[in-house]
PDB file of N, CA and C in Angstrom:
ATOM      1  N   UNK A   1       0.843  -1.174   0.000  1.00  0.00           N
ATOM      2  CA  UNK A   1       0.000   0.000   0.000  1.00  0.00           C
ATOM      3  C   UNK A   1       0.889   1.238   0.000  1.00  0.00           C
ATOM      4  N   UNK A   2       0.455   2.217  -0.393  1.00  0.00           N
ATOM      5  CA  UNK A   2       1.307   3.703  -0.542  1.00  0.00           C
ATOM      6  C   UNK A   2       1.252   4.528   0.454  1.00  0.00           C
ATOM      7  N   UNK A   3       1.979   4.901   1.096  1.00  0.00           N
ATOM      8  CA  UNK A   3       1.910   5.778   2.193  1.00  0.00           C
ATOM      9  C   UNK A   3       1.589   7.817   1.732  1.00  0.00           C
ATOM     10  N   UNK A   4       1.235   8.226   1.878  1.00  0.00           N
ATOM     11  CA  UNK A   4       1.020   9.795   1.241  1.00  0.00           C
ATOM     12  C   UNK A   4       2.147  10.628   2.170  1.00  0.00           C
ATOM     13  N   UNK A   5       2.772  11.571   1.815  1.00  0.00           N
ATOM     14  CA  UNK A   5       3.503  12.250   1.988  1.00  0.00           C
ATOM     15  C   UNK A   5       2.693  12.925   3.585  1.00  0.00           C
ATOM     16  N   UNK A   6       3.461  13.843   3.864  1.00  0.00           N
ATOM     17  CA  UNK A   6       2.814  15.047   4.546  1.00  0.00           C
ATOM     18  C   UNK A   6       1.865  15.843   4.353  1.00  0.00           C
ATOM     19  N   UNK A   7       1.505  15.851   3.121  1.00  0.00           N
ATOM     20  CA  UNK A   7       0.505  16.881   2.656  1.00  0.00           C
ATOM     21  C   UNK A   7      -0.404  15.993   1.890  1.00  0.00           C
ATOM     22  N   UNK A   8      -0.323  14.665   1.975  1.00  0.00           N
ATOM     23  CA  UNK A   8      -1.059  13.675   1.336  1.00  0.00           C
ATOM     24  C   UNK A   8      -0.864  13.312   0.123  1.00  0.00           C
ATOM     25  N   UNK A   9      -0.057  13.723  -0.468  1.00  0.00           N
ATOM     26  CA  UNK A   9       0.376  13.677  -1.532  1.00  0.00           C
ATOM     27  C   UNK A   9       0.343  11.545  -2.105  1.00  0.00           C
ATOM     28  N   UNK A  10       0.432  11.361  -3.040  1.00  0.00           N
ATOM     29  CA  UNK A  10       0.848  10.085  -3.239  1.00  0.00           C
ATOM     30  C   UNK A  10       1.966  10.354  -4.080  1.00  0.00           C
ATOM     31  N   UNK A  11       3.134   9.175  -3.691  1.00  0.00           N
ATOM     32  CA  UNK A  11       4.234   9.158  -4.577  1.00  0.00           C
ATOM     33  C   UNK A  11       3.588   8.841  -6.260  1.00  0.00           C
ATOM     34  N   UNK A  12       4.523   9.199  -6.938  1.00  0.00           N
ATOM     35  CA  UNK A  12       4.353   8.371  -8.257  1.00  0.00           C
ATOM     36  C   UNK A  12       4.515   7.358  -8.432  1.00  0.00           C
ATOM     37  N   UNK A  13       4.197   6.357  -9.512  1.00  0.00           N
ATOM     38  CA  UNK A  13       4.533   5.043  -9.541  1.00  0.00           C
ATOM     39  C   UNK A  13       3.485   4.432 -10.736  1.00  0.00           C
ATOM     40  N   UNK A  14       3.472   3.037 -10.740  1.00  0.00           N
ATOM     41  CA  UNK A  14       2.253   1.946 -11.336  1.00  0.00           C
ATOM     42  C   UNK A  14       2.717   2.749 -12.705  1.00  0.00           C
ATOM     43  N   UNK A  15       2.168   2.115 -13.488  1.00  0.00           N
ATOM     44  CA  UNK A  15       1.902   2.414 -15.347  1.00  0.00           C
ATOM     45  C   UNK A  15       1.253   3.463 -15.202  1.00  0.00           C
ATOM     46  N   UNK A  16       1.743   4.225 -16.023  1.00  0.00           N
ATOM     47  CA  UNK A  16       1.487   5.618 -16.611  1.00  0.00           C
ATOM     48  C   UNK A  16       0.709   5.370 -18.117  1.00  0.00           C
ATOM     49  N   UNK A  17       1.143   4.697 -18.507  1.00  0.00           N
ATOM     50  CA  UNK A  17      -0.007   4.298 -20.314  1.00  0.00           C
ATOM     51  C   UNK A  17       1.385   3.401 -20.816  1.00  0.00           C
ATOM     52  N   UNK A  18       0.693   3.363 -21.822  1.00  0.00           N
ATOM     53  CA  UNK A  18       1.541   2.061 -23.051  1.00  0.00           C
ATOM     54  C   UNK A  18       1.022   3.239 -23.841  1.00  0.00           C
ATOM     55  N   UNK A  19       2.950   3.419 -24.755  1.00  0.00           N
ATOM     56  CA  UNK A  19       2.355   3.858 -26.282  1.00  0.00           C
ATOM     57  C   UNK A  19       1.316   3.046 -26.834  1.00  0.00           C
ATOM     58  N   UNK A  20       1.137   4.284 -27.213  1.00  0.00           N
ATOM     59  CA  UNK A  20      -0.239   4.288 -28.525  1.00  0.00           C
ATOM     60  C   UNK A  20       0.236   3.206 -29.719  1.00  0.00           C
ATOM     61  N   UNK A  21       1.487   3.585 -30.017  1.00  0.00           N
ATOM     62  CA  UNK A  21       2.235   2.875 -31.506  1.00  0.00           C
ATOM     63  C   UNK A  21       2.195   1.570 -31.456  1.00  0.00           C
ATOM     64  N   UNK A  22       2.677   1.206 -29.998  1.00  0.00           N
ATOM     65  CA  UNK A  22       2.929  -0.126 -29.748  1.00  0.00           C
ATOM     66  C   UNK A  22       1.351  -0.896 -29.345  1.00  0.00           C
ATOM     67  N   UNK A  23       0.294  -0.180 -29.106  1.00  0.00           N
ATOM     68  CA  UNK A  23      -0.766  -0.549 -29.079  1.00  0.00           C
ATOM     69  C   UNK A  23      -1.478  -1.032 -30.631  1.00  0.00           C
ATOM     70  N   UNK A  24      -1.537  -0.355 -31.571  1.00  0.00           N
ATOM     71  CA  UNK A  24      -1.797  -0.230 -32.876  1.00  0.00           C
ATOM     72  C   UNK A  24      -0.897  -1.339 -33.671  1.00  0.00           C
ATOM     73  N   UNK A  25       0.143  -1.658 -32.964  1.00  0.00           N
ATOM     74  CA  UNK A  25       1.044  -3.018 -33.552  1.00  0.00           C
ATOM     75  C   UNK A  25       0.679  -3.880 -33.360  1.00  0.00           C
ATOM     76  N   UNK A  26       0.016  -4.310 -31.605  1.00  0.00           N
ATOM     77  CA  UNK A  26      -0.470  -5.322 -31.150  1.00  0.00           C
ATOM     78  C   UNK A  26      -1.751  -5.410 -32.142  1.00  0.00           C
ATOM     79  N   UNK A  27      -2.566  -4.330 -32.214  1.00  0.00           N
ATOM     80  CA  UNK A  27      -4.120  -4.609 -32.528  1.00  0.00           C
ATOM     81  C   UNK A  27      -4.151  -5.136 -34.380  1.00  0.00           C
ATOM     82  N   UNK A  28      -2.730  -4.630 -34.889  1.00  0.00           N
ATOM     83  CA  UNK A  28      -2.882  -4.954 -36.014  1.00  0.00           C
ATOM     84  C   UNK A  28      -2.742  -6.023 -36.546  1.00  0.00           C
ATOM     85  N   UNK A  29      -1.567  -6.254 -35.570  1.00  0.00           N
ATOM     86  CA  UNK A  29      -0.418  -7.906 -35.951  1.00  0.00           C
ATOM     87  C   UNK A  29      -2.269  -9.004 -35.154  1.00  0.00           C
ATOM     88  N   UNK A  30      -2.535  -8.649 -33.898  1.00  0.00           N
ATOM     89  CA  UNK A  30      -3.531 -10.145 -33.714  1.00  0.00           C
ATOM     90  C   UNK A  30      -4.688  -9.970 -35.365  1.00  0.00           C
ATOM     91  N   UNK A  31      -5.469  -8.693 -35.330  1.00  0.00           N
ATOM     92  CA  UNK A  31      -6.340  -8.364 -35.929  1.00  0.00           C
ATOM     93  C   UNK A  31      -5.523  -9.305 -37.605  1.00  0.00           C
ATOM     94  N   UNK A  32      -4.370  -8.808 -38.324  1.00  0.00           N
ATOM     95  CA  UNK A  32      -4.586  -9.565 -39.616  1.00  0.00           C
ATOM     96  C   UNK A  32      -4.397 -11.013 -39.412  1.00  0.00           C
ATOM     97  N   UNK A  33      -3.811 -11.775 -38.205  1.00  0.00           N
ATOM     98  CA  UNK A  33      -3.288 -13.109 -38.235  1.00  0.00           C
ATOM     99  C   UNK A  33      -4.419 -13.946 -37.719  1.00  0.00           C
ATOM    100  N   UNK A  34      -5.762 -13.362 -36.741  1.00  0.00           N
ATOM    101  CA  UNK A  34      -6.757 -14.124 -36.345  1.00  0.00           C
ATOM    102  C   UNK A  34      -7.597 -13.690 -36.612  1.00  0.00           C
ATOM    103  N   UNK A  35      -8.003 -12.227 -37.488  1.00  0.00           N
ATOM    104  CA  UNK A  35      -9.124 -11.615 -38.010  1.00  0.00           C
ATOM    105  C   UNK A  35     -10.166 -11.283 -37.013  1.00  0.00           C
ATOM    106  N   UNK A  36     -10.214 -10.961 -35.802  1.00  0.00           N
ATOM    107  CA  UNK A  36     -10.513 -10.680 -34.587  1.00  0.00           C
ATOM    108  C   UNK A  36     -10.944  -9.182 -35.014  1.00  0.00           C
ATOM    109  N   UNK A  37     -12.017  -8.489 -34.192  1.00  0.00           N
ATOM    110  CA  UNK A  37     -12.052  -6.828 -34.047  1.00  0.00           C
ATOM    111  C   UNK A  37     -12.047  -6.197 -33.471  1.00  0.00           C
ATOM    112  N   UNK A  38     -11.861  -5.137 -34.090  1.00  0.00           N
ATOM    113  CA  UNK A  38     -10.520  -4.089 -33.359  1.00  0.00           C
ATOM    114  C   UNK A  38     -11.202  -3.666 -32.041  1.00  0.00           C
ATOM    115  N   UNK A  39     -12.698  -3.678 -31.844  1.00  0.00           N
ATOM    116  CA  UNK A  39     -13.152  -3.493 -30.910  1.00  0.00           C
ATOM    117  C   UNK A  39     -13.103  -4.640 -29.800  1.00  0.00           C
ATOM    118  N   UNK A  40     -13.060  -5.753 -29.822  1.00  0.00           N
ATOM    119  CA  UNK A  40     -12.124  -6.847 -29.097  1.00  0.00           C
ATOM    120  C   UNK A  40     -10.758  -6.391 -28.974  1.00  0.00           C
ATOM    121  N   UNK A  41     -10.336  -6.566 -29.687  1.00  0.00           N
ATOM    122  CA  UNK A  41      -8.418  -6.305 -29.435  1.00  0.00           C
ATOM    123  C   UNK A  41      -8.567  -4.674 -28.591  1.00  0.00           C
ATOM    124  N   UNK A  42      -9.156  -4.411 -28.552  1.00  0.00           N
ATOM    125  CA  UNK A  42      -8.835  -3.128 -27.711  1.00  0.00           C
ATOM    126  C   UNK A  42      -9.424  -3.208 -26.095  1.00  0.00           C
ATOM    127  N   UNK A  43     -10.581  -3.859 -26.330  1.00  0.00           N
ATOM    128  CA  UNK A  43     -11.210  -4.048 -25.138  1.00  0.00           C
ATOM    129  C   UNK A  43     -10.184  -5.172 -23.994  1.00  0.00           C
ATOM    130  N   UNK A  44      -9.642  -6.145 -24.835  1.00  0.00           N
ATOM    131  CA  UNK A  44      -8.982  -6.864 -23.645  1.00  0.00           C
ATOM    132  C   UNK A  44      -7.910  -6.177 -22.864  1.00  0.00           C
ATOM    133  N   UNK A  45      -7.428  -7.138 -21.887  1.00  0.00           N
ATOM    134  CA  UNK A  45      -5.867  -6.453 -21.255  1.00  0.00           C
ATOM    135  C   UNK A  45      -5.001  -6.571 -21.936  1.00  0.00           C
ATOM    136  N   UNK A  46      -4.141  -5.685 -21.337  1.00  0.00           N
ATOM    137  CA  UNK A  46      -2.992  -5.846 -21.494  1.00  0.00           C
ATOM    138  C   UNK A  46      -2.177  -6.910 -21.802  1.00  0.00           C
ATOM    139  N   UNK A  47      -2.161  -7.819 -20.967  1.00  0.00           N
ATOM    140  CA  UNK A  47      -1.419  -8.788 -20.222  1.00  0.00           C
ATOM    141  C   UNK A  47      -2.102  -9.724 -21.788  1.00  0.00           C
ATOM    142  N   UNK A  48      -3.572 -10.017 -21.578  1.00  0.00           N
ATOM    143  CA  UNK A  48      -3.772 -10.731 -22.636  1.00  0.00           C
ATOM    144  C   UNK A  48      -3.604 -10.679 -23.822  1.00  0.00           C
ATOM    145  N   UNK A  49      -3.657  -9.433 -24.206  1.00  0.00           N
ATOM    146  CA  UNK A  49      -3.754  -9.160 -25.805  1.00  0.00           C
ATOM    147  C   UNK A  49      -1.926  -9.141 -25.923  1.00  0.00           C
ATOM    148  N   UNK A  50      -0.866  -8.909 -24.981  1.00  0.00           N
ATOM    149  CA  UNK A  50       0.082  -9.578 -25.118  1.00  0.00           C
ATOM    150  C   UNK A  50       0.622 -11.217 -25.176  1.00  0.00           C
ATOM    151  N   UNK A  51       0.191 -11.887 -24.592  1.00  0.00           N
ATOM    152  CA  UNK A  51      -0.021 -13.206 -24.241  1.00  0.00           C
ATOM    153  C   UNK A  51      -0.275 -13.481 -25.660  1.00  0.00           C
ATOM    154  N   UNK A  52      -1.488 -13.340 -26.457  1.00  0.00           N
ATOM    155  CA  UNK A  52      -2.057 -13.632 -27.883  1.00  0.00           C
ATOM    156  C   UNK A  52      -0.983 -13.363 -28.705  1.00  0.00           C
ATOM    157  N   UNK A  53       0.206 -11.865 -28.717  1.00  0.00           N
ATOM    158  CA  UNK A  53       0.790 -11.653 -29.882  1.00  0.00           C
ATOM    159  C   UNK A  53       1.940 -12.897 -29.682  1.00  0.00           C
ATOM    160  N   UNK A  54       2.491 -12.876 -28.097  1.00  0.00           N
ATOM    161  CA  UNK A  54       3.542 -13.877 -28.152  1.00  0.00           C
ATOM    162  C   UNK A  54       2.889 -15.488 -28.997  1.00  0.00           C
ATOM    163  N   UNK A  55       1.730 -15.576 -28.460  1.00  0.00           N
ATOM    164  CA  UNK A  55       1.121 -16.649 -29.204  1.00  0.00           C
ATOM    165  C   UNK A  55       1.423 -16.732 -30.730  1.00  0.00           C
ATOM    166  N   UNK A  56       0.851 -15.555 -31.227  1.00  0.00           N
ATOM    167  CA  UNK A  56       0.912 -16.091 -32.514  1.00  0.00           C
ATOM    168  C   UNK A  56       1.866 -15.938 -33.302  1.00  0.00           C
ATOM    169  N   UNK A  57       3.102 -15.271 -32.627  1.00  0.00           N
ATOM    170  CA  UNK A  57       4.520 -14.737 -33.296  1.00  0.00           C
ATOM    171  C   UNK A  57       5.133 -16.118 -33.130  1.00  0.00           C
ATOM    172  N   UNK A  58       4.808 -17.238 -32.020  1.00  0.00           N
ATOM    173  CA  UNK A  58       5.382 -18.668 -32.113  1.00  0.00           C
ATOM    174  C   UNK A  58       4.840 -19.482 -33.002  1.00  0.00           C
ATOM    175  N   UNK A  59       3.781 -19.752 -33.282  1.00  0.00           N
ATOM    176  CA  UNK A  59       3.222 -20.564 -34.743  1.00  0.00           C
ATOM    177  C   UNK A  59       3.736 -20.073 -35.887  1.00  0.00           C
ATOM    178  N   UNK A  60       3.891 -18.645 -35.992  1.00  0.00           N
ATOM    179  CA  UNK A  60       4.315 -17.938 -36.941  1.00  0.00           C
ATOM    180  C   UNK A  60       5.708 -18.365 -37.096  1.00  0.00           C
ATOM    181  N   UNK A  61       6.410 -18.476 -36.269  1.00  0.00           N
ATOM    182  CA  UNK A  61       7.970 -18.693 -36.321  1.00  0.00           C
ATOM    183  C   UNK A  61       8.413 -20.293 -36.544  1.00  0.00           C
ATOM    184  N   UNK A  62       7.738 -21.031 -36.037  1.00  0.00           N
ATOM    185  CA  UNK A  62       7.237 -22.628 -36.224  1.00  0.00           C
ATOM    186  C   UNK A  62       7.189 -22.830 -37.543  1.00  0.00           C
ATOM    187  N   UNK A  63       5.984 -22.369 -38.337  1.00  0.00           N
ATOM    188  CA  UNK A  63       5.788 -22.627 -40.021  1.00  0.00           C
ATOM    189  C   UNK A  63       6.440 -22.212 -40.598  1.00  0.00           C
ATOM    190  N   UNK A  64       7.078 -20.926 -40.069  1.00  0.00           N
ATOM    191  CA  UNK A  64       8.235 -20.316 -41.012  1.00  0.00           C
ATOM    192  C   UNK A  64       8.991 -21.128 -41.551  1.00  0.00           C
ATOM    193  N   UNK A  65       9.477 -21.669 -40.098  1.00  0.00           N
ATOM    194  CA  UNK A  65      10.784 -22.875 -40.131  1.00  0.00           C
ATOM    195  C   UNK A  65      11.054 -24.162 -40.489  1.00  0.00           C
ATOM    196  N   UNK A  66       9.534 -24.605 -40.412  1.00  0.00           N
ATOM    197  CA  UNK A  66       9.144 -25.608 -41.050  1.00  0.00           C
ATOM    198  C   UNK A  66       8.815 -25.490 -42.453  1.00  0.00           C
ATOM    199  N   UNK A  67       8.837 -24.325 -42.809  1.00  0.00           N
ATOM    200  CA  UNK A  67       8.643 -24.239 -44.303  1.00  0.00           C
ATOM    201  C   UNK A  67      10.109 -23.858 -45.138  1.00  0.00           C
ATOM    202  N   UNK A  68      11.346 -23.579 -43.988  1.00  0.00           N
ATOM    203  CA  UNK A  68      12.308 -23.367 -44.669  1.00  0.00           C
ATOM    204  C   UNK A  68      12.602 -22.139 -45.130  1.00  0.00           C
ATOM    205  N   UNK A  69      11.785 -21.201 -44.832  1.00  0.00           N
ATOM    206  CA  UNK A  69      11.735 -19.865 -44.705  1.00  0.00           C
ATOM    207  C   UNK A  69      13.051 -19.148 -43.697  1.00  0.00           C
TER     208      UNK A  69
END
């Protein structure tokens, strides 16, 4: 828990935002590889809609390799 200063203040800390850019990468890269919408890909977390890109950047990297790519 956070303790408040003297004047009550709260320290800074926790996430401040996620670029935007890097948001629009995630929503694009799940959105063309599982055809999902954008209003889904935006609505989930964080955590998940990361979880999904690592997901599908490993199948992706799998067939690559298996294709000799």
């Amino acid at each position: 828990m956070l303790d408040a200063d003297r004047r009550g203040h709260l320290p800074p800390g926790g996430v401040v935002g996620y670029p935007l850019e890097r948001i629009r990468e995630e929503v694009a890269y799940l959105a063309y590889y599982l055809h999902w919408q954008h209003e889904e890909l935006l609505a989930m977390e964080h955590a998940d809609r990361r979880m999904w890109v690592g997901q599908v950047a490993d199948i992706h990297s799998r067939t690559a390799s298996a294709a000799g790519a």
